[in-house]
PDB file of N, CA and C in Angstrom:
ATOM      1  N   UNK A   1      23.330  46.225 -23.344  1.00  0.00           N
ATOM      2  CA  UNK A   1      22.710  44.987 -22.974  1.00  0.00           C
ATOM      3  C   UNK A   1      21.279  45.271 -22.556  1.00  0.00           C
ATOM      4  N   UNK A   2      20.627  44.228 -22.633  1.00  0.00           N
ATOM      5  CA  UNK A   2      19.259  44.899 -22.832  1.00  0.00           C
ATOM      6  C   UNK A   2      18.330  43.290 -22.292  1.00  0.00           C
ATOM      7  N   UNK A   3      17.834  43.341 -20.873  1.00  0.00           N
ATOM      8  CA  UNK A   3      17.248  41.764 -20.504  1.00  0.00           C
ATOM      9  C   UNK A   3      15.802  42.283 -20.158  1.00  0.00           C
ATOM     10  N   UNK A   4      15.491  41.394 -20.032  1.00  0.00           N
ATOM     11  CA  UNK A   4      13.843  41.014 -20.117  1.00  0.00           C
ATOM     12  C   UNK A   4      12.941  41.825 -21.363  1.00  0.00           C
ATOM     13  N   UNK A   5      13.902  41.523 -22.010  1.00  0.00           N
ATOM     14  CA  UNK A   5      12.902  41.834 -23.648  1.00  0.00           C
ATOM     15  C   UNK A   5      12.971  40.790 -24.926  1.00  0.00           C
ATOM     16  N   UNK A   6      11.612  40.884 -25.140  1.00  0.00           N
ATOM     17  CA  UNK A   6      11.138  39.369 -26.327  1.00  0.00           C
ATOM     18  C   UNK A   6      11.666  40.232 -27.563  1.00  0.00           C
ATOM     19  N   UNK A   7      12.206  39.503 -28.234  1.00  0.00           N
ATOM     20  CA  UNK A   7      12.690  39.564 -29.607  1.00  0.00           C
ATOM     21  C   UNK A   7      11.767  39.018 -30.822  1.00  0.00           C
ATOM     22  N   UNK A   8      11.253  39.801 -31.146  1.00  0.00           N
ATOM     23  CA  UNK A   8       9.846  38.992 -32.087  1.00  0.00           C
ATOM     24  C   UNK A   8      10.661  38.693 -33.290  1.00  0.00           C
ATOM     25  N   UNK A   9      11.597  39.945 -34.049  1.00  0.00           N
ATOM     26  CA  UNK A   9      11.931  39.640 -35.510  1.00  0.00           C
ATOM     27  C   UNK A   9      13.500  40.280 -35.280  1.00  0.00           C
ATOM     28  N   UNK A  10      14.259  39.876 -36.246  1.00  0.00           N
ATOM     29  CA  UNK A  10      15.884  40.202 -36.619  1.00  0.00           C
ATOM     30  C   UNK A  10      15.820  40.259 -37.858  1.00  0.00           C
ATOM     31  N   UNK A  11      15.811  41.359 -38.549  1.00  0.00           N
ATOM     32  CA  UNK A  11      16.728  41.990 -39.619  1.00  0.00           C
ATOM     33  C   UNK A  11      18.291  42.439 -40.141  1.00  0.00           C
ATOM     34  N   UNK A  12      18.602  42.258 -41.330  1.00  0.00           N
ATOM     35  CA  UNK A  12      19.560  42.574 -41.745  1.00  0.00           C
ATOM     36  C   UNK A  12      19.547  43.907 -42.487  1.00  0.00           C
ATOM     37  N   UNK A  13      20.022  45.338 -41.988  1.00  0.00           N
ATOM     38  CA  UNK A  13      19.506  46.574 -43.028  1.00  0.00           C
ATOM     39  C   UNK A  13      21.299  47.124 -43.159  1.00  0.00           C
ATOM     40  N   UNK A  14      22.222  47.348 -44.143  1.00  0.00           N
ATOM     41  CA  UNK A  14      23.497  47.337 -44.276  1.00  0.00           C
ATOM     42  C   UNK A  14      23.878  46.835 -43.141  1.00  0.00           C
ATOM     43  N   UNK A  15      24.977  47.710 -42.700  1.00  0.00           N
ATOM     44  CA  UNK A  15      25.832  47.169 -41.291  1.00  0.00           C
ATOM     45  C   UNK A  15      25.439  46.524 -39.977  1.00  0.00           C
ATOM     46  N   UNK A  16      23.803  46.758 -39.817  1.00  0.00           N
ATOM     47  CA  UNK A  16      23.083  47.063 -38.687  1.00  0.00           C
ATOM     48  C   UNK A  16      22.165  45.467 -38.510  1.00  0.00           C
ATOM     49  N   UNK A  17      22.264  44.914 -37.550  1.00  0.00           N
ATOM     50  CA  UNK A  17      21.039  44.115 -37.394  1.00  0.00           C
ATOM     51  C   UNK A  17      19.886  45.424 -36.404  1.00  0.00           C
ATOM     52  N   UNK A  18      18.209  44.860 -37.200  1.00  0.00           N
ATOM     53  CA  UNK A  18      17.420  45.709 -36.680  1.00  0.00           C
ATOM     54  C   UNK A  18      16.718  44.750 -35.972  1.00  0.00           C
ATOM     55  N   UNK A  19      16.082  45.005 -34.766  1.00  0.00           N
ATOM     56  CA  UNK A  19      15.709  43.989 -33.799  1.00  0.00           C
ATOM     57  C   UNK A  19      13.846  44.647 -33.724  1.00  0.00           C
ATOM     58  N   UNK A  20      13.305  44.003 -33.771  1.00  0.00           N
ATOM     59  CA  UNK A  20      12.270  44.382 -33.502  1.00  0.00           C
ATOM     60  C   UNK A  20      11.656  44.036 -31.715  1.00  0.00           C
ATOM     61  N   UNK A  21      11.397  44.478 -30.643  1.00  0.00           N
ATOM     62  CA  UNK A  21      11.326  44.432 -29.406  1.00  0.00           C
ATOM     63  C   UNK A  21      10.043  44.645 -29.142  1.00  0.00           C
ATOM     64  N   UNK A  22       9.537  43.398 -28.326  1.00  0.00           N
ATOM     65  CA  UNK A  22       8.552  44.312 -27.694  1.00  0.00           C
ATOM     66  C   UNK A  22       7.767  45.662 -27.514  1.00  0.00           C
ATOM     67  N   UNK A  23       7.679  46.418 -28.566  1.00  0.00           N
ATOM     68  CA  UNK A  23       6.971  47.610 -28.251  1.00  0.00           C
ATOM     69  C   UNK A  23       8.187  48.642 -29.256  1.00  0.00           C
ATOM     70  N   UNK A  24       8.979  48.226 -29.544  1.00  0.00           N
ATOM     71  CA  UNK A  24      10.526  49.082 -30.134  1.00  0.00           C
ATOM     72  C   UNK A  24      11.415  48.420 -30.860  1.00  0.00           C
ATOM     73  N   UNK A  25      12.120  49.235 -31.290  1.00  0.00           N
ATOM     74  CA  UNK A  25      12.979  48.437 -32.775  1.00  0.00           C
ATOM     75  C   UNK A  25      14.166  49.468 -32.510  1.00  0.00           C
ATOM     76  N   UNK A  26      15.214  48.641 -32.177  1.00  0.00           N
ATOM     77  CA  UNK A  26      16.575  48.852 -32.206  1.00  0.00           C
ATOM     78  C   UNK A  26      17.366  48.844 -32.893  1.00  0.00           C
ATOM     79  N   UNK A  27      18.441  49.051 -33.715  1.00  0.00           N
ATOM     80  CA  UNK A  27      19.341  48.677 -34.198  1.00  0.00           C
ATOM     81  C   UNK A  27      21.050  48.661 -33.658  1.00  0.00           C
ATOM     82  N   UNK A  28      21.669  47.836 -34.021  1.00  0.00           N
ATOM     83  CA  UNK A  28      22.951  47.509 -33.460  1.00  0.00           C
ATOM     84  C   UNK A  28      24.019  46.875 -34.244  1.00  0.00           C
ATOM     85  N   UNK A  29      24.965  47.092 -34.105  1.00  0.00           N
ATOM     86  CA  UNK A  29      25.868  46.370 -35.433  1.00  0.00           C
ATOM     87  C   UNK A  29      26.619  44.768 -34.891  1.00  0.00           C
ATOM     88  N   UNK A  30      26.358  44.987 -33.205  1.00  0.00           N
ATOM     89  CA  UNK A  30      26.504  42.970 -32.890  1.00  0.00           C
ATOM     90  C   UNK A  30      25.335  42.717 -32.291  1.00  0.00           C
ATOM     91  N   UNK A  31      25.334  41.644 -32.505  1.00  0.00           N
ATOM     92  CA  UNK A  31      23.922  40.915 -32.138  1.00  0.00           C
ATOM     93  C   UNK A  31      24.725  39.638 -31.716  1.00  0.00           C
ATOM     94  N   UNK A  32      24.140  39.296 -29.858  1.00  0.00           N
ATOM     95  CA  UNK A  32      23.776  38.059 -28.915  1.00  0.00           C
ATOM     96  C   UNK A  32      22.791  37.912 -28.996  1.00  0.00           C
ATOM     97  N   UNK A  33      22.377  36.823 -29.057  1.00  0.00           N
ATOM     98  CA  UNK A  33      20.543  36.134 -28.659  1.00  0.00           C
ATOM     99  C   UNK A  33      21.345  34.897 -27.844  1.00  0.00           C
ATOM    100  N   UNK A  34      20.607  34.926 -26.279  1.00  0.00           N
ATOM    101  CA  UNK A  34      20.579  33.841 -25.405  1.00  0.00           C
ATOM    102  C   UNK A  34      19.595  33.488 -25.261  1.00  0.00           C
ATOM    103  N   UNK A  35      19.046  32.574 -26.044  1.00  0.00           N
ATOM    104  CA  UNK A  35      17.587  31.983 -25.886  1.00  0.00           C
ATOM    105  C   UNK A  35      17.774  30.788 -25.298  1.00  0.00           C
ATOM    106  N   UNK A  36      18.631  30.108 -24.975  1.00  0.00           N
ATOM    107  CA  UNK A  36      18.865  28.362 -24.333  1.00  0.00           C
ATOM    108  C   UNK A  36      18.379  27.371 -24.880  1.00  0.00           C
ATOM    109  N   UNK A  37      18.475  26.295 -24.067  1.00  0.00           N
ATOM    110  CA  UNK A  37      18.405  25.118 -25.716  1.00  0.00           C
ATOM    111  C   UNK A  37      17.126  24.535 -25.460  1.00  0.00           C
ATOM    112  N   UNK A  38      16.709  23.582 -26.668  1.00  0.00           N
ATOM    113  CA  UNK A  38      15.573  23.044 -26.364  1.00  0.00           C
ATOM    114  C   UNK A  38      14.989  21.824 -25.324  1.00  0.00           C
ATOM    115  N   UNK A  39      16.297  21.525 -24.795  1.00  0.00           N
ATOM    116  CA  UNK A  39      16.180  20.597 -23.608  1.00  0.00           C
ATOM    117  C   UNK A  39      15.096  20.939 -22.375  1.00  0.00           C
ATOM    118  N   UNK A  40      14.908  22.298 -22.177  1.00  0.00           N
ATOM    119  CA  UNK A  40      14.356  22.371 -21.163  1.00  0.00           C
ATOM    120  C   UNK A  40      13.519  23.424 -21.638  1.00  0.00           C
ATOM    121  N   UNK A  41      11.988  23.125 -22.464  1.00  0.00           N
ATOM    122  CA  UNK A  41      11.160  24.227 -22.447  1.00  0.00           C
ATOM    123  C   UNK A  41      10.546  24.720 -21.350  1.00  0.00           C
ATOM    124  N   UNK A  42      10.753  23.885 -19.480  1.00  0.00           N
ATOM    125  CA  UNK A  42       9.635  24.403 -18.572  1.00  0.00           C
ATOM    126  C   UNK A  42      10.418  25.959 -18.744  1.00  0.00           C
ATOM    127  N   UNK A  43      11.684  25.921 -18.848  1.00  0.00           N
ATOM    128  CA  UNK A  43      12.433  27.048 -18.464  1.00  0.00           C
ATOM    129  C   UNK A  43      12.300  27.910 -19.493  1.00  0.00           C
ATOM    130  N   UNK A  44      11.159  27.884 -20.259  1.00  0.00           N
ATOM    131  CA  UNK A  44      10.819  29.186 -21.727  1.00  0.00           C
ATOM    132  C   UNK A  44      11.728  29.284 -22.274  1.00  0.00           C
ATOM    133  N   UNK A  45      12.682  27.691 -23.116  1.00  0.00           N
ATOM    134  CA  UNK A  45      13.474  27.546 -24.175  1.00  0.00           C
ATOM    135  C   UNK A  45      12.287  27.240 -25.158  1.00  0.00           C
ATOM    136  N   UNK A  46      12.658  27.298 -26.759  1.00  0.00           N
ATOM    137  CA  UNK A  46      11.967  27.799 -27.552  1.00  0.00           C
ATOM    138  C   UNK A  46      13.278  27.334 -28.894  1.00  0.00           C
ATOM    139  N   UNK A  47      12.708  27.348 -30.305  1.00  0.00           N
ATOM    140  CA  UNK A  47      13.346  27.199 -31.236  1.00  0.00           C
ATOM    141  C   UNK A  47      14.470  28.168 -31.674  1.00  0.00           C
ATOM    142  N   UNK A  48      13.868  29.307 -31.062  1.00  0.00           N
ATOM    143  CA  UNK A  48      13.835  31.142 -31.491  1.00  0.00           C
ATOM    144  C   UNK A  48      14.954  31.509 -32.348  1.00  0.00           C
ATOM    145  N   UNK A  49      16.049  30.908 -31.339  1.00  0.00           N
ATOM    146  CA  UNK A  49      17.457  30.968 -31.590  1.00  0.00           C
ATOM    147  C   UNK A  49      17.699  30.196 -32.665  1.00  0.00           C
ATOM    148  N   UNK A  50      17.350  29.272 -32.776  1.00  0.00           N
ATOM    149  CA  UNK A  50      18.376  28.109 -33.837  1.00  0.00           C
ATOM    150  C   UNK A  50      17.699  28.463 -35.438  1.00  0.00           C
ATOM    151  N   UNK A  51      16.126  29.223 -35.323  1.00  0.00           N
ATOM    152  CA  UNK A  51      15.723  30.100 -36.385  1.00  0.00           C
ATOM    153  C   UNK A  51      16.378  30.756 -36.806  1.00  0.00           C
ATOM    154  N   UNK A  52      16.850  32.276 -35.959  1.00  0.00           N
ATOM    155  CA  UNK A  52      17.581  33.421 -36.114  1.00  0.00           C
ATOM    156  C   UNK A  52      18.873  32.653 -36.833  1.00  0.00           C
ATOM    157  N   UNK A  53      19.359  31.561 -36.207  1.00  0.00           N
ATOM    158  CA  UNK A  53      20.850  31.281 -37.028  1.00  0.00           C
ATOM    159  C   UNK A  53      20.453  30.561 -38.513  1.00  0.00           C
ATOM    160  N   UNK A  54      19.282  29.565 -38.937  1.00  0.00           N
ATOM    161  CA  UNK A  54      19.191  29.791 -39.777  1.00  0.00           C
ATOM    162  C   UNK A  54      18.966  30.444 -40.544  1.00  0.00           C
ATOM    163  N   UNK A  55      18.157  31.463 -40.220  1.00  0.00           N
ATOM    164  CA  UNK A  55      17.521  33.058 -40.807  1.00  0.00           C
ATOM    165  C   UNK A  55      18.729  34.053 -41.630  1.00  0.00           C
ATOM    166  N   UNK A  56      20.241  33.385 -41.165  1.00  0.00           N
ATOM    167  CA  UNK A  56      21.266  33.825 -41.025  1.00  0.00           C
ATOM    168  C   UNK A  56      22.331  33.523 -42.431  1.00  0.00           C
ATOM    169  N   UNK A  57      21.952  32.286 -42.702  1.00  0.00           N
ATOM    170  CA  UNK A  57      23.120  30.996 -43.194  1.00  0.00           C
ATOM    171  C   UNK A  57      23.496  30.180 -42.380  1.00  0.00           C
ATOM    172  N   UNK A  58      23.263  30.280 -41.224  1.00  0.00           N
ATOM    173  CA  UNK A  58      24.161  29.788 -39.943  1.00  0.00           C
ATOM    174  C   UNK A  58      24.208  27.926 -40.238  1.00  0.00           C
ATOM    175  N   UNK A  59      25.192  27.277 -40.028  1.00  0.00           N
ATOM    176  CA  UNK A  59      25.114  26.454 -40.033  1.00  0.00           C
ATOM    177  C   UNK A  59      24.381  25.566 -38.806  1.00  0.00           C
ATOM    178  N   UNK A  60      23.457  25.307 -38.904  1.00  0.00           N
ATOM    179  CA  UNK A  60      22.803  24.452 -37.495  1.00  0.00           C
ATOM    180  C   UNK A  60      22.594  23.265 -37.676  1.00  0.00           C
ATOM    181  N   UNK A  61      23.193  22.742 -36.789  1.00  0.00           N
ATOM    182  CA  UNK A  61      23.220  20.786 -36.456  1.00  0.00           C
ATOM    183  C   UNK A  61      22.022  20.360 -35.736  1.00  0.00           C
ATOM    184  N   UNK A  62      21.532  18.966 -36.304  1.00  0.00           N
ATOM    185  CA  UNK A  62      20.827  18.423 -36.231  1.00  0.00           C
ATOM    186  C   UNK A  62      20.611  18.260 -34.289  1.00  0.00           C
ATOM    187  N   UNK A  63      19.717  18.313 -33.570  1.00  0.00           N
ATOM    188  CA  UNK A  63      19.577  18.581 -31.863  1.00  0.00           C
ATOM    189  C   UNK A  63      19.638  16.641 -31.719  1.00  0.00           C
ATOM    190  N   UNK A  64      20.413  16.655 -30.531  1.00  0.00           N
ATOM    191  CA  UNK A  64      20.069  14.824 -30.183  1.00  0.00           C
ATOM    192  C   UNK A  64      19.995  15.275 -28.166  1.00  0.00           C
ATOM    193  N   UNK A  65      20.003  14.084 -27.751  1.00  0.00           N
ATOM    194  CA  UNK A  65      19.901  14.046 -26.544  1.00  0.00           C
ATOM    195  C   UNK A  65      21.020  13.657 -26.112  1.00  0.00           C
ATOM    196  N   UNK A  66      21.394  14.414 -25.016  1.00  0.00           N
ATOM    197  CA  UNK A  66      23.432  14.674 -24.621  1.00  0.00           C
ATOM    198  C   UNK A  66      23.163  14.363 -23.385  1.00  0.00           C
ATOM    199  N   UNK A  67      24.221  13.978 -22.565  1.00  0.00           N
ATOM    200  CA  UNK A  67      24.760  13.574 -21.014  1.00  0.00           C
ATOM    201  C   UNK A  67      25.137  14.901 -20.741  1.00  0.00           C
ATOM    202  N   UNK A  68      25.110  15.591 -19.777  1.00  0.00           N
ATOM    203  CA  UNK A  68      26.087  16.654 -19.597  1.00  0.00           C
ATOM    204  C   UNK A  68      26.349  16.891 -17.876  1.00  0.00           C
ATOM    205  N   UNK A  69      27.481  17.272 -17.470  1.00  0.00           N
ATOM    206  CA  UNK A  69      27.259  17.225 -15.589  1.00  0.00           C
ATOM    207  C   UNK A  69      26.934  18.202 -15.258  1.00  0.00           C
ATOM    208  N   UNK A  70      26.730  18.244 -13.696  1.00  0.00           N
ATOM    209  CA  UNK A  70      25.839  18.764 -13.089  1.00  0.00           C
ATOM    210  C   UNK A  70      26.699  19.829 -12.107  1.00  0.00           C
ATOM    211  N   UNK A  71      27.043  20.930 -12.137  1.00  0.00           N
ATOM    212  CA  UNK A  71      28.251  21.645 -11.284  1.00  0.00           C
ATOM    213  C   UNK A  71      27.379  22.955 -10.248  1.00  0.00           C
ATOM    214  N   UNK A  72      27.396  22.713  -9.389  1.00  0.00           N
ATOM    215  CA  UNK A  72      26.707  23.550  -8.214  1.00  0.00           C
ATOM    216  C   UNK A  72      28.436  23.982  -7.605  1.00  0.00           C
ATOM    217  N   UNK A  73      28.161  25.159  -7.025  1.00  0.00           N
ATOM    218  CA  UNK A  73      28.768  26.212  -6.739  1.00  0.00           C
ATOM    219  C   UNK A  73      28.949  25.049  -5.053  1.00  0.00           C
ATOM    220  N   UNK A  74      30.021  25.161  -4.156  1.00  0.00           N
ATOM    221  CA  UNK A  74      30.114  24.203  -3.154  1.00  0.00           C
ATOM    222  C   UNK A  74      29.151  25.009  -2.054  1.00  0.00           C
ATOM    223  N   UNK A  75      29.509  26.106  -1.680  1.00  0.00           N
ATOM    224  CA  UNK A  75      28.754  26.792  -1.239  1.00  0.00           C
ATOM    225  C   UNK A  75      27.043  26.900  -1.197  1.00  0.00           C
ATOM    226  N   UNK A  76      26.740  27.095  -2.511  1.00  0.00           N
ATOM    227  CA  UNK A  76      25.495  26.856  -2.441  1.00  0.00           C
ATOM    228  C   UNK A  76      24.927  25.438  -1.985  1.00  0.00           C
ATOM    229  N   UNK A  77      25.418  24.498  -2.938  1.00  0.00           N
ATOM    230  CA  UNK A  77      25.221  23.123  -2.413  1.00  0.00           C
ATOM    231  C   UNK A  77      25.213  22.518  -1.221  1.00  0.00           C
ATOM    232  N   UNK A  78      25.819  22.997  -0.155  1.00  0.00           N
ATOM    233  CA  UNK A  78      25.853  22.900   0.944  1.00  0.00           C
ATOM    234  C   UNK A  78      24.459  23.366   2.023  1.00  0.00           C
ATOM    235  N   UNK A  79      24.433  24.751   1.476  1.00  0.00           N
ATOM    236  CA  UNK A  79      23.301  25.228   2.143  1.00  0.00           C
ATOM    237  C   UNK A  79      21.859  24.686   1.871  1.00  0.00           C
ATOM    238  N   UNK A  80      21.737  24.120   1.023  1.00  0.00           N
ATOM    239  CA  UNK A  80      20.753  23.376   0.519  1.00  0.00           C
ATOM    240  C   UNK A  80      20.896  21.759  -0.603  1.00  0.00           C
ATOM    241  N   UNK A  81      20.366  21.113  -0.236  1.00  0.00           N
ATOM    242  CA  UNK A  81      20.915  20.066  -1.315  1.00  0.00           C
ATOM    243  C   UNK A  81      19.905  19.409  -2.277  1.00  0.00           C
ATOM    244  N   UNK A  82      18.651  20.916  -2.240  1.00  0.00           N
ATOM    245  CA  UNK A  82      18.200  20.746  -3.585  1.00  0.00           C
ATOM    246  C   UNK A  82      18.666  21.868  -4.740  1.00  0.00           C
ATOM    247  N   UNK A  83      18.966  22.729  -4.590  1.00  0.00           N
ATOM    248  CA  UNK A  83      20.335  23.285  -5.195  1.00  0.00           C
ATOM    249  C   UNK A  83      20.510  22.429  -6.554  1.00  0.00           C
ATOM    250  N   UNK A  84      19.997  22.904  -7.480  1.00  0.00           N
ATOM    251  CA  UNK A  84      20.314  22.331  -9.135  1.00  0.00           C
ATOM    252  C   UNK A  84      20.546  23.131 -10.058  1.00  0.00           C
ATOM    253  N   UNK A  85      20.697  24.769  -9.900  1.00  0.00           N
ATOM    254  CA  UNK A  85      20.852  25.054 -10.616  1.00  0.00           C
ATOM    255  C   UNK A  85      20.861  26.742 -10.370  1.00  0.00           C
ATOM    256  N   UNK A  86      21.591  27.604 -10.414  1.00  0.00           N
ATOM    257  CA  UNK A  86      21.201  29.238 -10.221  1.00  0.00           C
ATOM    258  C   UNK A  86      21.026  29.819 -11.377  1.00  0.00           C
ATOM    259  N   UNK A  87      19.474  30.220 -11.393  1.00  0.00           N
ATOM    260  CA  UNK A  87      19.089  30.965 -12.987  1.00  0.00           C
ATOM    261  C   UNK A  87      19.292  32.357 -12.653  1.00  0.00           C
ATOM    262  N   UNK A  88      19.674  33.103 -13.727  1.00  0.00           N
ATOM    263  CA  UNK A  88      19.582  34.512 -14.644  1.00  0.00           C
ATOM    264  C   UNK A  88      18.558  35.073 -14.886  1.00  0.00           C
ATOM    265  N   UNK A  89      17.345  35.884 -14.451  1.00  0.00           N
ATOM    266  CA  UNK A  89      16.188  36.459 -15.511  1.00  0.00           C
ATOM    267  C   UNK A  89      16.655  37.187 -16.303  1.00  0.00           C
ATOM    268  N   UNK A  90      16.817  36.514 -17.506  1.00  0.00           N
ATOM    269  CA  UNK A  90      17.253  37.108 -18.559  1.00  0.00           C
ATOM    270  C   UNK A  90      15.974  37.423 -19.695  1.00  0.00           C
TER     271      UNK A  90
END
């Protein structure tokens, strides 16, 4: 696992996806990309991902605007009740 690194390019070379990184080029035979969705670019969401899956074959659906709820940890919520959300630097 490998966080706080930009993924510029993804290749296919036989078995291997080759990742091109920031400064280095990896290869690996599974490949995750958590790039997050486009709902929220303040949070440095980006297309990146839904590229890579077309880049792929991947089948990708058309993006609309969704309802979704809102789940804070009780604990946290308590201690504060602006509490919206606990991010990852990923």
């Amino acid at each position: 696992m490998r966080l706080r690194s930009e993924v510029v390019s993804v290749a296919r070379e036989a078995s291997d996806f080759v990742l091109a990184l920031n400064g280095e080029t990896v290869a690996t035979q599974k490949l995750v990309i958590a790039s997050g969705g486009l709902s929220m670019p303040g949070l440095g969401a980006s297309p990146f991902g839904y590229k890579i899956a077309e880049q792929f074959g991947l089948k990708v659906l058309p993006t609309r605007a969704g309802w979704c709820p809102l789940r804070c940890i009780s604990r946290c919520w308590n201690s504060s009740r602006r509490c919206l959300a606990c991010l990852f630097p990923a």
